[in-house]
Structures are given as C-alpha cells and as structure tokens.
Protein backbone atom coordinates (compact mmCIF):
# COMPACT_ATOMS: atom_id res chain seq x y z
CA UNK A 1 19.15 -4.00 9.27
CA UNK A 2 16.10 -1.53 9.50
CA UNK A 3 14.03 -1.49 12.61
CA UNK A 4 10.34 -1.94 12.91
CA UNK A 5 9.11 0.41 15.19
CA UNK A 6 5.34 1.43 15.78
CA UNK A 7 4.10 4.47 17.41
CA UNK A 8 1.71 3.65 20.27
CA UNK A 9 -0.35 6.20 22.27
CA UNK A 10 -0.28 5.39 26.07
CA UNK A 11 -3.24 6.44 28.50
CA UNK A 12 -0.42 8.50 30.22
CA UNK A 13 0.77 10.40 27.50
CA UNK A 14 -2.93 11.29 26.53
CA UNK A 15 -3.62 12.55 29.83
CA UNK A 16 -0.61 14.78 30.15
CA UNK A 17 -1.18 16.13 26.95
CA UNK A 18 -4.77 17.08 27.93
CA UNK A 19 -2.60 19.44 30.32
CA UNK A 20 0.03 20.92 28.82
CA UNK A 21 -0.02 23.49 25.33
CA UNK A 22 0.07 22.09 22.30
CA UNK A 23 3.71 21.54 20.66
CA UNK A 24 4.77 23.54 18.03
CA UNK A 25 4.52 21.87 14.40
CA UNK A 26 6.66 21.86 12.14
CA UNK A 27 6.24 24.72 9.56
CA UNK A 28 7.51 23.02 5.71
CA UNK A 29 5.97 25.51 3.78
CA UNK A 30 8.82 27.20 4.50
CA UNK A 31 11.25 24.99 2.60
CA UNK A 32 12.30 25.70 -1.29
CA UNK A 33 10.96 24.75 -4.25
CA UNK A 34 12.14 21.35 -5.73
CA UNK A 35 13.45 23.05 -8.91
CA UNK A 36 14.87 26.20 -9.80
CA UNK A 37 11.79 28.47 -10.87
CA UNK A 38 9.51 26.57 -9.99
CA UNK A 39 5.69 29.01 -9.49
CA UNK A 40 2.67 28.02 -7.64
CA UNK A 41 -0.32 28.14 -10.70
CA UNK A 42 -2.25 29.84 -8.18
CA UNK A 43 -1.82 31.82 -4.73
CA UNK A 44 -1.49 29.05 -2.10
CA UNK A 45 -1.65 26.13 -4.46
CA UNK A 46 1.62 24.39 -3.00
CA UNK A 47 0.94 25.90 0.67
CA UNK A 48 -0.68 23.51 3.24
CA UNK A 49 -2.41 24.16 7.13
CA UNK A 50 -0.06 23.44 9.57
CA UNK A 51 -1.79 21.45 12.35
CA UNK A 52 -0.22 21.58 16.04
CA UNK A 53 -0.88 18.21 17.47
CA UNK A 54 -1.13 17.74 21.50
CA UNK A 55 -1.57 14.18 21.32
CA UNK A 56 2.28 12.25 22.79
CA UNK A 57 3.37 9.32 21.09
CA UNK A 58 5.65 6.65 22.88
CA UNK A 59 7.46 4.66 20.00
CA UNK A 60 8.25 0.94 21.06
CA UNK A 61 10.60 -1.06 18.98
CA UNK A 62 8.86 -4.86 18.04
CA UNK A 63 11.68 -6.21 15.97
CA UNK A 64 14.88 -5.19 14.93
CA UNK A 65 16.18 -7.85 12.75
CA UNK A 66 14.14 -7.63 9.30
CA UNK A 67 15.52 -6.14 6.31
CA UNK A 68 13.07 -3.75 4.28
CA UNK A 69 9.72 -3.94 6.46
CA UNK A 70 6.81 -3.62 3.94
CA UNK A 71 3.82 -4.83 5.01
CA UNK A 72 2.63 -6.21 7.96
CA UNK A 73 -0.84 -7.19 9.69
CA UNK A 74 -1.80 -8.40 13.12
CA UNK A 75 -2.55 -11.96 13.96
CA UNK A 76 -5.35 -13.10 16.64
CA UNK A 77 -2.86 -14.36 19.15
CA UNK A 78 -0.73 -10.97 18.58
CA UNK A 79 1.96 -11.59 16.85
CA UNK A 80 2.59 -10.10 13.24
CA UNK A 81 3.07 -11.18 10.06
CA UNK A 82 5.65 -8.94 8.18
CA UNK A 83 6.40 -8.77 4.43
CA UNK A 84 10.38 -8.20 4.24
CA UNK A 85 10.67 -6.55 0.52
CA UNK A 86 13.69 -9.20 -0.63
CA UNK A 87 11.00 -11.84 -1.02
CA UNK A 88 10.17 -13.08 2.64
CA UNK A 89 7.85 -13.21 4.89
CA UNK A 90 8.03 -13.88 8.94
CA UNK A 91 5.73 -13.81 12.06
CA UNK A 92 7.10 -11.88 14.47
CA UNK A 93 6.86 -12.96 18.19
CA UNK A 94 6.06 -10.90 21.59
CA UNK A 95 9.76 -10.25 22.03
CA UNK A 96 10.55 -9.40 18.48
CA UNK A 97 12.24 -12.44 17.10
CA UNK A 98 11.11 -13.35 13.89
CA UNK A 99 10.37 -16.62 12.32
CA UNK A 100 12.24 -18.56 9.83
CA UNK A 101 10.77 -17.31 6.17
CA UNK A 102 7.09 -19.06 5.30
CA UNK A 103 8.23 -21.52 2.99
CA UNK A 104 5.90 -21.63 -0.23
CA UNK A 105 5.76 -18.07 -2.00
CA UNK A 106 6.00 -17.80 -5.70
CA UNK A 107 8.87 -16.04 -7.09
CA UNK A 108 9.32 -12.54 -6.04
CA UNK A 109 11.31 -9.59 -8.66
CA UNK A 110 13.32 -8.26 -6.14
CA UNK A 111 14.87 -4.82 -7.14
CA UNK A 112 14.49 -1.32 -6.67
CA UNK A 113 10.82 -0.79 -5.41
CA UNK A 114 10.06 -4.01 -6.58
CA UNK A 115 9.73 -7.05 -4.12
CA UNK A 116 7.67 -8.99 -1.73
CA UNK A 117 5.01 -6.06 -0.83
CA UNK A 118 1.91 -5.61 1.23
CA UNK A 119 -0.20 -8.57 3.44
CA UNK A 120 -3.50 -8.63 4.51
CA UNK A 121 -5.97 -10.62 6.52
CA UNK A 122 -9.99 -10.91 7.62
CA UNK A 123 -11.22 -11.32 10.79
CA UNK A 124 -12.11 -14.80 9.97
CA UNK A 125 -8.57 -15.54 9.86
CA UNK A 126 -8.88 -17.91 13.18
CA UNK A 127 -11.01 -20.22 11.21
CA UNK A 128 -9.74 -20.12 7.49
CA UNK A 129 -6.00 -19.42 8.00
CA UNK A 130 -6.26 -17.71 4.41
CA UNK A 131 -3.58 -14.28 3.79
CA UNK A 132 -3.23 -12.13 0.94
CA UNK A 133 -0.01 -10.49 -0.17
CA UNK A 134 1.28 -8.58 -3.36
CA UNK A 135 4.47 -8.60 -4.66
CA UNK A 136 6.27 -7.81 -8.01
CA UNK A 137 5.94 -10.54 -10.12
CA UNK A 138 8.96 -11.77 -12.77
CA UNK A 139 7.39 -12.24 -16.43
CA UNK A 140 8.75 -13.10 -19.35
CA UNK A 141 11.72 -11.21 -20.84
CA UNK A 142 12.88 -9.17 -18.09
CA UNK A 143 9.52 -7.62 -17.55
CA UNK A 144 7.55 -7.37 -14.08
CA UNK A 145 4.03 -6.28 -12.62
CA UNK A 146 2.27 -6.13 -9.32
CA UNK A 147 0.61 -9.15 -8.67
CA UNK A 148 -2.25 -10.42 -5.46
CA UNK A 149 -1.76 -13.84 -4.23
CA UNK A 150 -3.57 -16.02 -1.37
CA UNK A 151 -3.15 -18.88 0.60
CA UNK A 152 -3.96 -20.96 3.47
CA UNK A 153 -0.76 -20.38 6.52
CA UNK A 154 0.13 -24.05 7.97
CA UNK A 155 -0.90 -24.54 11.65
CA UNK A 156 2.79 -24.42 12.34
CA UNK A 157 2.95 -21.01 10.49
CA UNK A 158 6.10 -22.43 8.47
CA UNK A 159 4.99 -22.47 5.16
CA UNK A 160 1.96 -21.27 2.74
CA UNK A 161 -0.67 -23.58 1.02
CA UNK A 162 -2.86 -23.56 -1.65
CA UNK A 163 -1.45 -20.72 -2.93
CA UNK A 164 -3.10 -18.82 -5.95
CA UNK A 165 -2.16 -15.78 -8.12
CA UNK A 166 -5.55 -13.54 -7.82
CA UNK A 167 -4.64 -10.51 -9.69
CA UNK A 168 -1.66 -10.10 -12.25
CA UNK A 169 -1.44 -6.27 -13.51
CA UNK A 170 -1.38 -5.74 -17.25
CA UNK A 171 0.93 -5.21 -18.98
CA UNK A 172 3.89 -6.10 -17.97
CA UNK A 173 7.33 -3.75 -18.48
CA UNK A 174 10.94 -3.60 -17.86
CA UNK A 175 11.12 -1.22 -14.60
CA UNK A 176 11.78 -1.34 -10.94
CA UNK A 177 9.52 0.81 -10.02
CA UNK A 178 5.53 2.30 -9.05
CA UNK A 179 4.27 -0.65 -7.50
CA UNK A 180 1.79 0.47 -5.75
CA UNK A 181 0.55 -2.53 -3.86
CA UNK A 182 -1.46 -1.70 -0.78
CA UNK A 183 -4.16 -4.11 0.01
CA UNK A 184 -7.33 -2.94 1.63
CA UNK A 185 -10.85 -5.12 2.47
CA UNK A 186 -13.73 -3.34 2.10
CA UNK A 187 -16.91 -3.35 4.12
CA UNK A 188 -18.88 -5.88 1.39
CA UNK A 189 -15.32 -8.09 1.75
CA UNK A 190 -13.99 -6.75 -1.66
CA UNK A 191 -10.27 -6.55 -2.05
CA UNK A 192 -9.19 -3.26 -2.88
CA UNK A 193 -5.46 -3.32 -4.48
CA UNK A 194 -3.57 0.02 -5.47
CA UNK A 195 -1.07 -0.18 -8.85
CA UNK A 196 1.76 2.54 -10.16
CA UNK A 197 1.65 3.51 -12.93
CA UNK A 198 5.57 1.99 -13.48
CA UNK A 199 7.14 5.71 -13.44
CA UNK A 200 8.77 5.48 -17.14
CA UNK A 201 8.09 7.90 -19.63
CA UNK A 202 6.26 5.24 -21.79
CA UNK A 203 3.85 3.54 -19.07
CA UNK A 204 3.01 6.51 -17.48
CA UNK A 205 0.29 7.60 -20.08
CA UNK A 206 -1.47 3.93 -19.71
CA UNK A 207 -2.59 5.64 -16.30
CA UNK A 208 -5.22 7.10 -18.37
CA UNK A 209 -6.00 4.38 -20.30
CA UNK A 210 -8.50 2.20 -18.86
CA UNK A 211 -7.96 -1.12 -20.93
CA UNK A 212 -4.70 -1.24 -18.53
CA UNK A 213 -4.40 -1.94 -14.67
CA UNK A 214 -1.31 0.93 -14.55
CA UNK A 215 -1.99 3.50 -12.26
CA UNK A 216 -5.44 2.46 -10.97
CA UNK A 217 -7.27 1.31 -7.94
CA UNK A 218 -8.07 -2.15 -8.58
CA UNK A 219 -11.53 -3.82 -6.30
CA UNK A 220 -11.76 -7.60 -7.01
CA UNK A 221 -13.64 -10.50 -5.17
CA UNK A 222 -10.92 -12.21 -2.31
CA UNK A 223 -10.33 -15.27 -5.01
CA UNK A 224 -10.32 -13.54 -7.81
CA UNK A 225 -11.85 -11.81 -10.85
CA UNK A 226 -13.81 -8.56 -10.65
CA UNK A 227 -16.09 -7.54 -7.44
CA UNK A 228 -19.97 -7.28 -7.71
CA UNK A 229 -20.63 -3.24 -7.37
CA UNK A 230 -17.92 -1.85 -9.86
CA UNK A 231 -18.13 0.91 -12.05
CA UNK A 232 -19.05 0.63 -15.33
CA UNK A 233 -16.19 2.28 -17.02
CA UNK A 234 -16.64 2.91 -21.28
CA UNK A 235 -13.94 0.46 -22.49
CA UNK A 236 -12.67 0.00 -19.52
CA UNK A 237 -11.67 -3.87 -17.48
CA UNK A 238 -14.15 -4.73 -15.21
CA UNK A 239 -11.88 -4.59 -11.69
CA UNK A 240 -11.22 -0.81 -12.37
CA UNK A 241 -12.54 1.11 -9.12
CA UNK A 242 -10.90 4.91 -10.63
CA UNK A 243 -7.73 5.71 -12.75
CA UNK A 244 -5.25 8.40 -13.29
CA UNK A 245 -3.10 7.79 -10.48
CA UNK A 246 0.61 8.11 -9.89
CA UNK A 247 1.68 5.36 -7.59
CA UNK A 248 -0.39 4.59 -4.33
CA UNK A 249 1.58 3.54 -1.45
CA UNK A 250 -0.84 4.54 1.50
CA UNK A 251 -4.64 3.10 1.76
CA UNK A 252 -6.86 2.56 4.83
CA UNK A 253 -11.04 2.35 4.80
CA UNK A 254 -11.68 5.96 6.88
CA UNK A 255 -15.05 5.85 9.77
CA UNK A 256 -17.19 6.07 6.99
CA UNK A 257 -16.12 2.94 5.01
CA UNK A 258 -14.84 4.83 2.42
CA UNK A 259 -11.44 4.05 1.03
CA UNK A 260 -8.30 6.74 1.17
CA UNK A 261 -5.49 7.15 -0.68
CA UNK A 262 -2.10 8.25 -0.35
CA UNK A 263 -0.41 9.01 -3.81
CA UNK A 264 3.50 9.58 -4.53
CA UNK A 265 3.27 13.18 -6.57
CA UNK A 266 6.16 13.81 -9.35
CA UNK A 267 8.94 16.04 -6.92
CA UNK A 268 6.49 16.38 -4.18
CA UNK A 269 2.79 17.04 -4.72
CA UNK A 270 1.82 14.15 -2.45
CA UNK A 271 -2.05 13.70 -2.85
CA UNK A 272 -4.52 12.33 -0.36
CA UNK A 273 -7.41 10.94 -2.35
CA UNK A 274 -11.00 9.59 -1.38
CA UNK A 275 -11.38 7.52 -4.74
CA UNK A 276 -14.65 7.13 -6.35
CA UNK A 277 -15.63 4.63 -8.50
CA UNK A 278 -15.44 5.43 -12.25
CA UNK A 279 -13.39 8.98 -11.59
CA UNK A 280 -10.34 9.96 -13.14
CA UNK A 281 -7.86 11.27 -10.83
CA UNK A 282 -5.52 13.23 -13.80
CA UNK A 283 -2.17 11.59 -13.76
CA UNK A 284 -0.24 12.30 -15.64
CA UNK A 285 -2.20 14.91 -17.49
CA UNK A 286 -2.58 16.68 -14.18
CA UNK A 287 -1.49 16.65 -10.60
C-alpha cells in the first residue's frame, strides 16, 4: 500500500542551507510538447521561471499502511485523521498505526477519482468534536457528485455522529471523475469547497453555467446552505464563490486570507488561481 510521507523542514537543514549555494532546479521547460504540433499562442506562453530553492527538506514517513491517502488534518493531541479514497477514514497514531475505520459514514462511490475525499477541522475542534469531509456521493441510476458532510467524532474516535449531508453538487452524472473536493475554512468560518467540472464532453460546458455547482468554487455556512458575503451572480445559485474551472484539487487560505487554487489543466496547463468572487475563470472556453 502507498505511504504517507510529509516533508518537514528541520532547524538543521535550514541552517546549513543558509551556508551552502543554492541547488540547481530542475529546468521542465525543456521537456516536449504533450501533442504533436502543438504552438505556444504567444512567445513564452507555456514557459515558466525556474526558481532554485536553498531551503533542505527531511521527509519522515508517519504511516505506511493506508491505501489511497486523500485527505488528512491534524488533531489537538497530534495525531491525524486521514481520508483513505476506498471509503475510510482512520486516526493515525505517533508511531504510524492507524485506527480501525470510523464507523458511521454514508455511502461512498468508490471508483476512479471518485471516493472518500478531503477532511477538515476548526480550531474549536477540542470542544465540539465536529469534522467535515467530501466524498463522491452514489445517486440514483448510476450517477454520482461531490458531496460535504459533518459530524460529531465519538470520544473514543471509533465512529461518527450526527452526521449530515451539507452540500450535494448538482447535477448528478455517470463519470468517475473531476471531483474536485478540497475543503478550506475561511477567516469569517465559511466553508469553501472546490467541484470538477466531471471531465466528459457533455458536463464540461455546465462549468460555465452558473445554475450548476460543476466546475465552481463553492463558499457555504459550516451546516449548510449558502454563506453571508457571496457574490451576487445574474442567474446564478447562491453558494457560487467564481466559475469556469477545470477540476480543483489544491486549495489553502495564503497570509492574506485570501483563498488559492490549484487547477488540473487539459494535458498540462496547470493553473494557480486567487479566485474572486463572481469571476469567471474560462474553462472550458479558455485555459
């Protein structure tokens, strides 16, 4: 099985980097295109800066025994809780053994990118016990969409109460793919959730239509329902933060508060994305 392993910068490492010249970087704007004939629309549209970075890394492994690592976030005490994609979700302890699975999940559509996806907690997690995941929810005839759950972990950590489906994307389809799913609080204690845009020919177009949750970032109150401070979007549903995207795997809050964005592109064309509320971010008209 797949190891977790987490990059962790020791004081030691910083110091002797402070000393020595900074490594060489890999330079992969020297590779090929991705398809015969590809051309650049303008000069230096597909090149990127290529950043030499002193700073060491020591990676230390924390488990080794979990099968498709998703999502994971730190607990007070310091353990983690870790999304496994198949439809489980552990705590992993200081030596790396993980828990039995939390009993008490809804049903999971486990296939292709599809699964048990991204967790989350607050800092008032000591007091209220209360996670949020996403995961690929199973709908009726053989469809699927992203979906935001929460619920209250047992003191025991073996099993999830009170559990409650926040957010189901709309529509529904028949695909194992674009999730999206990343789960980011914001500084007013909105939940911002990233969709795909399900990657079939069909679906992909709803990314531009704002009556659907495909391809959009998604900011809704922690139990549900749109957050106070959204955009007002002409025709648009209420929880829509910005549209157009592809399918968002990467999202933090940078110094600033601001939310960022990391976007799959269509045979590379990765974007990273400060999304602002209302904008339209192209896919798939542009990328």
């Amino acid at each position: 099985m797949p190891t977790l392993t987490l990059p962790r910068l020791t004081l030691a490492a910083a110091l002797a980097a402070i000393a020595v010249l900074p490594a060489a970087a890999q330079d992969f704007n020297a590779t090929p295109p991705n398809a015969p004939g590809q051309e650049p629309a303008f000069a230096g549209q597909t090149r990127a800066p290529v950043i030499a970075d002193p700073i060491a890394l020591d990676a230390e492994t924390l488990g080794a025994r979990l099968e498709n690592p998703w999502g994971m976030d730190q607990l007070p005490d310091g353990r983690w809780l870790v999304t496994e994609r198949p439809g489980r979700m552990r705590i992993l302890g200081p030596e790396g053994d993980p828990s039995p699975p939390i009993e008490g999940l809804p049903e999971v559509f486990s296939g292709g990118q599809g699964g048990l996806l991204d967790v989350t907690l607050r800092d008032d997690f000591a007091e209220t016990r209360r996670v949020w995941w996403s995961f690929a929810e199973p709908r009726g005839g053989g469809t699927n969409a992203t979906a935001v759950a929460t619920g209250v972990l047992s003191e025991d950590g073996a099993r999830m109460d009170q559990v409650e489906v926040i957010f189901r994307q709309e529509p529904a389809w028949d695909s194992s793919a674009h999730f999206g799913s990343r789960l980011v609080f914001d500084t007013e204690g909105a939940l911002f959730v990233t969709t795909g845009e399900r990657s079939a020919r069909e679906p992909r177009a709803l990314a531009q239509n704002v009556s659907t949750h495909l391809g959009k970032v998604i900011r809704i109150d922690p139990m549900g329902g749109p957050a106070a401070g959204n955009p007002e979007i002409p025709g648009g549903r209420p929880e829509i933060w910005s549209y157009g995207h592809r399918n968002m795997q990467g999202a933090t809050l940078g110094p600033d508060g601001a939310l960022w964005t990391v976007e799959h592109g269509p045979r590379g064309g990765d974007e990273l994305n400060r999304p602002e509320p209302g904008r339209n971010y192209g896919w798939p008209v542009v990328t």
